[in-house]
Protein backbone atom coordinates (compact mmCIF):
# COMPACT_ATOMS: atom_id res chain seq x y z
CA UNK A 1 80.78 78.15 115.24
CA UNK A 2 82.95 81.04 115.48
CA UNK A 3 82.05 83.92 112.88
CA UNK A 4 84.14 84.08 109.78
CA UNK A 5 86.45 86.99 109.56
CA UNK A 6 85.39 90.05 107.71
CA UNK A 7 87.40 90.31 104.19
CA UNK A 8 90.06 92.76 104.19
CA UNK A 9 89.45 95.95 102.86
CA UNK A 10 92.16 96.96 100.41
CA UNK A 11 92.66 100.79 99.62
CA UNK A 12 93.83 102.09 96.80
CA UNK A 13 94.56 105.86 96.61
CA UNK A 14 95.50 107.44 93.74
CA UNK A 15 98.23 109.89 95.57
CA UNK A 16 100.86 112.49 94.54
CA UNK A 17 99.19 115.22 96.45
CA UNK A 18 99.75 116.12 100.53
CA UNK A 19 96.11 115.20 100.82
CA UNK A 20 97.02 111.51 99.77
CA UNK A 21 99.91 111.20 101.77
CA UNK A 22 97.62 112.35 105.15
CA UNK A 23 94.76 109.46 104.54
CA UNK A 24 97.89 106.86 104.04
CA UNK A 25 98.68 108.22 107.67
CA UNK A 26 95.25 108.26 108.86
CA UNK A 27 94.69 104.86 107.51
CA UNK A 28 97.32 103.30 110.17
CA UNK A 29 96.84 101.30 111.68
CA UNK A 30 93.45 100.36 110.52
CA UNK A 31 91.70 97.30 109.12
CA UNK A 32 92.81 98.34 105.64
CA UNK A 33 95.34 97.34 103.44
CA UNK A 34 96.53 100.48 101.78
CA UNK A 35 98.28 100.76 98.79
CA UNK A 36 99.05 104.32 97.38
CA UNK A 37 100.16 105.03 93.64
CA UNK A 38 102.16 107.89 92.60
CA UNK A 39 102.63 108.86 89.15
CA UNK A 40 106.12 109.19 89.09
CA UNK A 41 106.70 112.46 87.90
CA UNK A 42 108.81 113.50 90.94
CA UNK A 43 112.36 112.19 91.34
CA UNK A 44 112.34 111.74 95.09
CA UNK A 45 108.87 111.64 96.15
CA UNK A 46 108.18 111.93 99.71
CA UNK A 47 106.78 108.22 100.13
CA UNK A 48 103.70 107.55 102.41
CA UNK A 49 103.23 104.69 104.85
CA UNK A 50 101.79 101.30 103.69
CA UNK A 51 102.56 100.05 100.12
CA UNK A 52 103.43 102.34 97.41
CA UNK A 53 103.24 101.66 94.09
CA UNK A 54 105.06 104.06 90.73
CA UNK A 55 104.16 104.58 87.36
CA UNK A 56 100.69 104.53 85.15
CA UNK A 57 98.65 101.51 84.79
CA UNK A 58 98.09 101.92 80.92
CA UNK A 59 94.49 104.07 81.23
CA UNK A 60 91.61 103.06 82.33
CA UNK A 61 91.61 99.60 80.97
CA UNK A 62 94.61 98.68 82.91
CA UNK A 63 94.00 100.31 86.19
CA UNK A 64 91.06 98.11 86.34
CA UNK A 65 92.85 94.92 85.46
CA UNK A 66 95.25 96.18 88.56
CA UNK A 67 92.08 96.77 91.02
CA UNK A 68 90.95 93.10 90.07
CA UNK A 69 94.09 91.66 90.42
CA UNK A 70 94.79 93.12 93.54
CA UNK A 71 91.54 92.79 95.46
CA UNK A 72 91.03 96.53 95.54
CA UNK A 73 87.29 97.38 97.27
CA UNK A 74 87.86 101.01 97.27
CA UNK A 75 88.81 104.11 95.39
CA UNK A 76 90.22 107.11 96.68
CA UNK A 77 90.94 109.87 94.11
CA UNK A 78 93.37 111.70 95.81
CA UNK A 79 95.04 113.72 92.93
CA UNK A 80 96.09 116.99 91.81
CA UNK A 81 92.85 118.69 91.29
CA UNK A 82 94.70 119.22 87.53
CA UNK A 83 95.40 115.62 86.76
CA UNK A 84 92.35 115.27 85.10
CA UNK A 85 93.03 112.55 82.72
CA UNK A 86 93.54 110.38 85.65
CA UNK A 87 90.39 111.39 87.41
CA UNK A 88 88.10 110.30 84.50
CA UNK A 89 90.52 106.88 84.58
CA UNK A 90 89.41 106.34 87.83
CA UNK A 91 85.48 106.95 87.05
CA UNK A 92 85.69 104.35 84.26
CA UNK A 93 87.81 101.85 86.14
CA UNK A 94 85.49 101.78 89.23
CA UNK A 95 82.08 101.26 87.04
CA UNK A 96 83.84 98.63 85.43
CA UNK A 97 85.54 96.67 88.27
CA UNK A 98 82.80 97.82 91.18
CA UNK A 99 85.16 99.07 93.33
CA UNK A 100 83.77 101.87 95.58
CA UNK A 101 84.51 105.33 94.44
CA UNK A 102 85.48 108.68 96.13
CA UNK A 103 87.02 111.51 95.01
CA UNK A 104 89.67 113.58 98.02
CA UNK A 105 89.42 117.15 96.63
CA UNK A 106 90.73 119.93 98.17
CA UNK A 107 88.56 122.98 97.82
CA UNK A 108 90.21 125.64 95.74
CA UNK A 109 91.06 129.33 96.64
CA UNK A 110 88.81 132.17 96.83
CA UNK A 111 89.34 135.97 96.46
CA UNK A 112 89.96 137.82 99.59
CA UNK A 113 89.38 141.92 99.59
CA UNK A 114 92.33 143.37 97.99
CA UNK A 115 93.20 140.77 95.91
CA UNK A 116 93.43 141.47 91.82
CA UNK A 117 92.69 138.24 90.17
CA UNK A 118 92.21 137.45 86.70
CA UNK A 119 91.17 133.92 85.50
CA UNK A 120 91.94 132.00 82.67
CA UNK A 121 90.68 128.36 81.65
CA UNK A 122 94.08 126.35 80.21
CA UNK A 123 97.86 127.57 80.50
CA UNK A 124 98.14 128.52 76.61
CA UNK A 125 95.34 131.24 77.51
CA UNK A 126 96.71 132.25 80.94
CA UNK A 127 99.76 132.92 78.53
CA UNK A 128 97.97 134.85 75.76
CA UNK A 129 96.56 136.70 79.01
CA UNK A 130 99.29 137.63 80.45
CA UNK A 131 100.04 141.49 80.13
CA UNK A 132 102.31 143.40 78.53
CA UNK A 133 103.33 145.56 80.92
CA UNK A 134 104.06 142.22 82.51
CA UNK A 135 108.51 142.00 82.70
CA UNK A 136 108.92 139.74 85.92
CA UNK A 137 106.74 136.34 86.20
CA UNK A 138 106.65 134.41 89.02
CA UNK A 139 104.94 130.93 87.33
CA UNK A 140 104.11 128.66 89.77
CA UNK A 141 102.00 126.18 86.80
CA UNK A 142 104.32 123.36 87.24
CA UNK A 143 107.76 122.48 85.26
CA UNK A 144 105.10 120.53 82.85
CA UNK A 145 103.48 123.23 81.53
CA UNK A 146 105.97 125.46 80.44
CA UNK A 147 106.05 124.86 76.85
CA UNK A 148 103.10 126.95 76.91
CA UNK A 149 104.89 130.03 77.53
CA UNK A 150 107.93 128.97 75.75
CA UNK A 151 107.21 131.29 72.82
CA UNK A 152 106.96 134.54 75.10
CA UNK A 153 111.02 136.14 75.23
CA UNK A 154 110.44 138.86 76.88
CA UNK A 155 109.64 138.75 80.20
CA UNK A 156 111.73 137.28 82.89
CA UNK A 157 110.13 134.34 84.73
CA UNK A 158 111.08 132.90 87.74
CA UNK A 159 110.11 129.11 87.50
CA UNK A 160 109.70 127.02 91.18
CA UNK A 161 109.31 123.42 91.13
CA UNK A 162 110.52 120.12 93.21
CA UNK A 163 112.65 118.73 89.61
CA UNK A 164 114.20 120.84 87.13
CA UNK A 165 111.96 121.50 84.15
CA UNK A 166 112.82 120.20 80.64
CA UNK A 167 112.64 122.79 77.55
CA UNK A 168 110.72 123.87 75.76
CA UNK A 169 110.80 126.94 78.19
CA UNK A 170 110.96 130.08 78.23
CA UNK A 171 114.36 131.71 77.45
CA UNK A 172 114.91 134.12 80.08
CA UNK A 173 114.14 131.71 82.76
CA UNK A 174 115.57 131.13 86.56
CA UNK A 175 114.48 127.89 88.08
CA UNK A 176 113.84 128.00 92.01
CA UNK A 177 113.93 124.28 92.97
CA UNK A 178 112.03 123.79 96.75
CA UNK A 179 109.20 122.27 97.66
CA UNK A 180 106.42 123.54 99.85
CA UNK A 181 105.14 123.99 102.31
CA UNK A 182 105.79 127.70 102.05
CA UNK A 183 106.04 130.66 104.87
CA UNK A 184 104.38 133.37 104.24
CA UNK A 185 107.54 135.26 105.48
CA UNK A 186 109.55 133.38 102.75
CA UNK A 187 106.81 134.54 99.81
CA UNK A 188 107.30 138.04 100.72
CA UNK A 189 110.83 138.28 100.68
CA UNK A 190 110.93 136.01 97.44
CA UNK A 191 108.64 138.65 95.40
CA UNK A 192 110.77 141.82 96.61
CA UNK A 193 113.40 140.08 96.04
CA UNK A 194 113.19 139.26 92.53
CA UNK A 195 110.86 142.46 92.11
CA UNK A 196 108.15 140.13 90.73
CA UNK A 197 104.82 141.93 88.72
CA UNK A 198 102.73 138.93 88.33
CA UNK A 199 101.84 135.77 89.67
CA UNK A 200 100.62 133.32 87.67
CA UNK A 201 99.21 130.09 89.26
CA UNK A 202 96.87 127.54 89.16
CA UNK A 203 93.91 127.26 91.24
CA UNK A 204 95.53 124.20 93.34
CA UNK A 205 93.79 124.99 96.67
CA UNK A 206 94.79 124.03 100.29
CA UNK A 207 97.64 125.47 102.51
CA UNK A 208 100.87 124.52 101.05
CA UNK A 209 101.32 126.84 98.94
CA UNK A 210 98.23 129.24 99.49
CA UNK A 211 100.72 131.95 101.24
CA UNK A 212 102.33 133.49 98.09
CA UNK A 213 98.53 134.74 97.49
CA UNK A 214 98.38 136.64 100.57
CA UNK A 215 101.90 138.27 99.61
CA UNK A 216 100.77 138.77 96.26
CA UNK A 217 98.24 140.41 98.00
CA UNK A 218 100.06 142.73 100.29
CA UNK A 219 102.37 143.58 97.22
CA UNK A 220 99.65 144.42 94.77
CA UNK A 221 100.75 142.25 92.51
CA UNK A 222 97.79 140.61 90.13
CA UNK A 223 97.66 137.39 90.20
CA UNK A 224 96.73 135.06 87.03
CA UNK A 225 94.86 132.18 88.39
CA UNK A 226 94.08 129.00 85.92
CA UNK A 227 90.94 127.91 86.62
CA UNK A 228 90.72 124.05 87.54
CA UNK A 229 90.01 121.33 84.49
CA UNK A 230 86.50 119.81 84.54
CA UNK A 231 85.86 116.12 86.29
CA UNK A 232 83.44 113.61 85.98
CA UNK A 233 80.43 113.50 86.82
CA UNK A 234 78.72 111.83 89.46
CA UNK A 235 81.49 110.71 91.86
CA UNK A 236 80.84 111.50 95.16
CA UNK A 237 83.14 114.11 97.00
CA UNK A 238 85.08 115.04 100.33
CA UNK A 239 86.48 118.05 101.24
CA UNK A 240 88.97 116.44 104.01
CA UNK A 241 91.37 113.11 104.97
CA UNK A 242 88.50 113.00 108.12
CA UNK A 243 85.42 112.97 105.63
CA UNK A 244 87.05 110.12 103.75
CA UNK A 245 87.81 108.31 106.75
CA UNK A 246 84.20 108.78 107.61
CA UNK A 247 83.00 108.02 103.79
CA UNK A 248 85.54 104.42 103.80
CA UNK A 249 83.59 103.65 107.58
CA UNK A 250 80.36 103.84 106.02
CA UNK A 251 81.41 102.02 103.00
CA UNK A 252 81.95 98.06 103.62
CA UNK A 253 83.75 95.80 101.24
């Protein structure tokens, strides 16, 4: 009798980050069926190949009603290293559905000679932090946090993101809309040319957008880095869209 065909692997990644978008590449073709999810935060995201899905599932509870009803085996955590409250969604819905967990984290950035860092743990401290000598911010937290500085009329901030932020911001604001990834050339030109005194930025890791640090640096400019939000516990890790691809090898249905 000929052997029965292996069940098909279905992938879920939970995307939204350049990381995400490289395994859904990787991925084809492959004997997967890959579904990515994006939050839906960004008006036109840059879509990856295979299915795509948009929106929350309604917490943990839902996602894992979705990973049942879908046949999902595995469970790629491919976030923004500060989406947190999706992280610990994805713990939860994998110990109750069984689907095989890993977590696609980027490593974050480290201090190179030269550089003046200062770290805080949450955006309403890296704004209590900020200095007062400080008169022109470059913020490069994300349109969602800026509430968090709203209060602070003062200094000048130059906001970048991929959608135009909604107030509560700050009042003397200019919004740069672009999305990365950036030149290094670019960074320099952008901090001269808006004569910028601090950057503040989360500690988002990888390349994209890792250049205005090294202009920062050149500038000596101090940079305000938010240290990333805690995750849980005992999911295992890769560094890379190869380690994944090694861990979902090793990982049957």
């Amino acid at each position: 009798m000929p052997a029965e065909p292996s069940p098909v692997r279905h992938v879920l990644i939970l995307g939204g980050t350049t990381e995400a978008r490289r395994l859904a590449e990787a991925l084809q073709p492959a004997p997967y069926r890959v579904t990515t999810s994006l939050a839906g935060r960004v008006g036109a995201p840059v879509l990856p190949p295979g299915e795509t899905r948009i929106g929350g599932f309604g917490g943990a509870a839902g996602l894992a009603d979705w990973i049942t009803a879908q046949g999902v085996t595995h469970l790629v955590d491919a976030t923004h290293p500060f989406a947190e409250r999706m992280s610990f969604n994805a713990a939860e819905a994998a110990a109750l559905t069984g689907a095989a967990l890993l977590a696609l984290r980027r490593p974050g950035w480290t201090a190179a000679p030269g550089d003046a860092w200062t770290f805080a743990d949450s955006l309403p401290e890296a704004a209590a932090l900020l200095p007062g000598s400080a008169r022109r911010i470059f913020l490069t937290t994300g349109r969602m946090g800026l509430r968090h500085f709203a209060h602070l009329t003062e200094p000048w901030f130059l906001v970048r993101s991929v959608d135009a932020p909604a107030a509560p911001a700050p009042p003397r604001l200019e919004v740069l809309l672009d999305r990365g990834p950036f030149r290094l050339d670019g960074e320099r030109e952008l901090l001269a040319r808006h004569r910028i005194d601090v950057l503040v930025t989360k500690d988002s890791g990888g390349d994209a957008t890792a250049p205005k640090l090294t202009a920062a640096r050149e500038a000596g400019i101090p940079v305000l880095v938010v240290r990333r939000p805690p995750v849980p516990t005992g999911v295992p890790e890769a560094a890379s869209v190869e380690a994944t691809r090694r861990w979902l090898s090793s990982h049957p249905a």
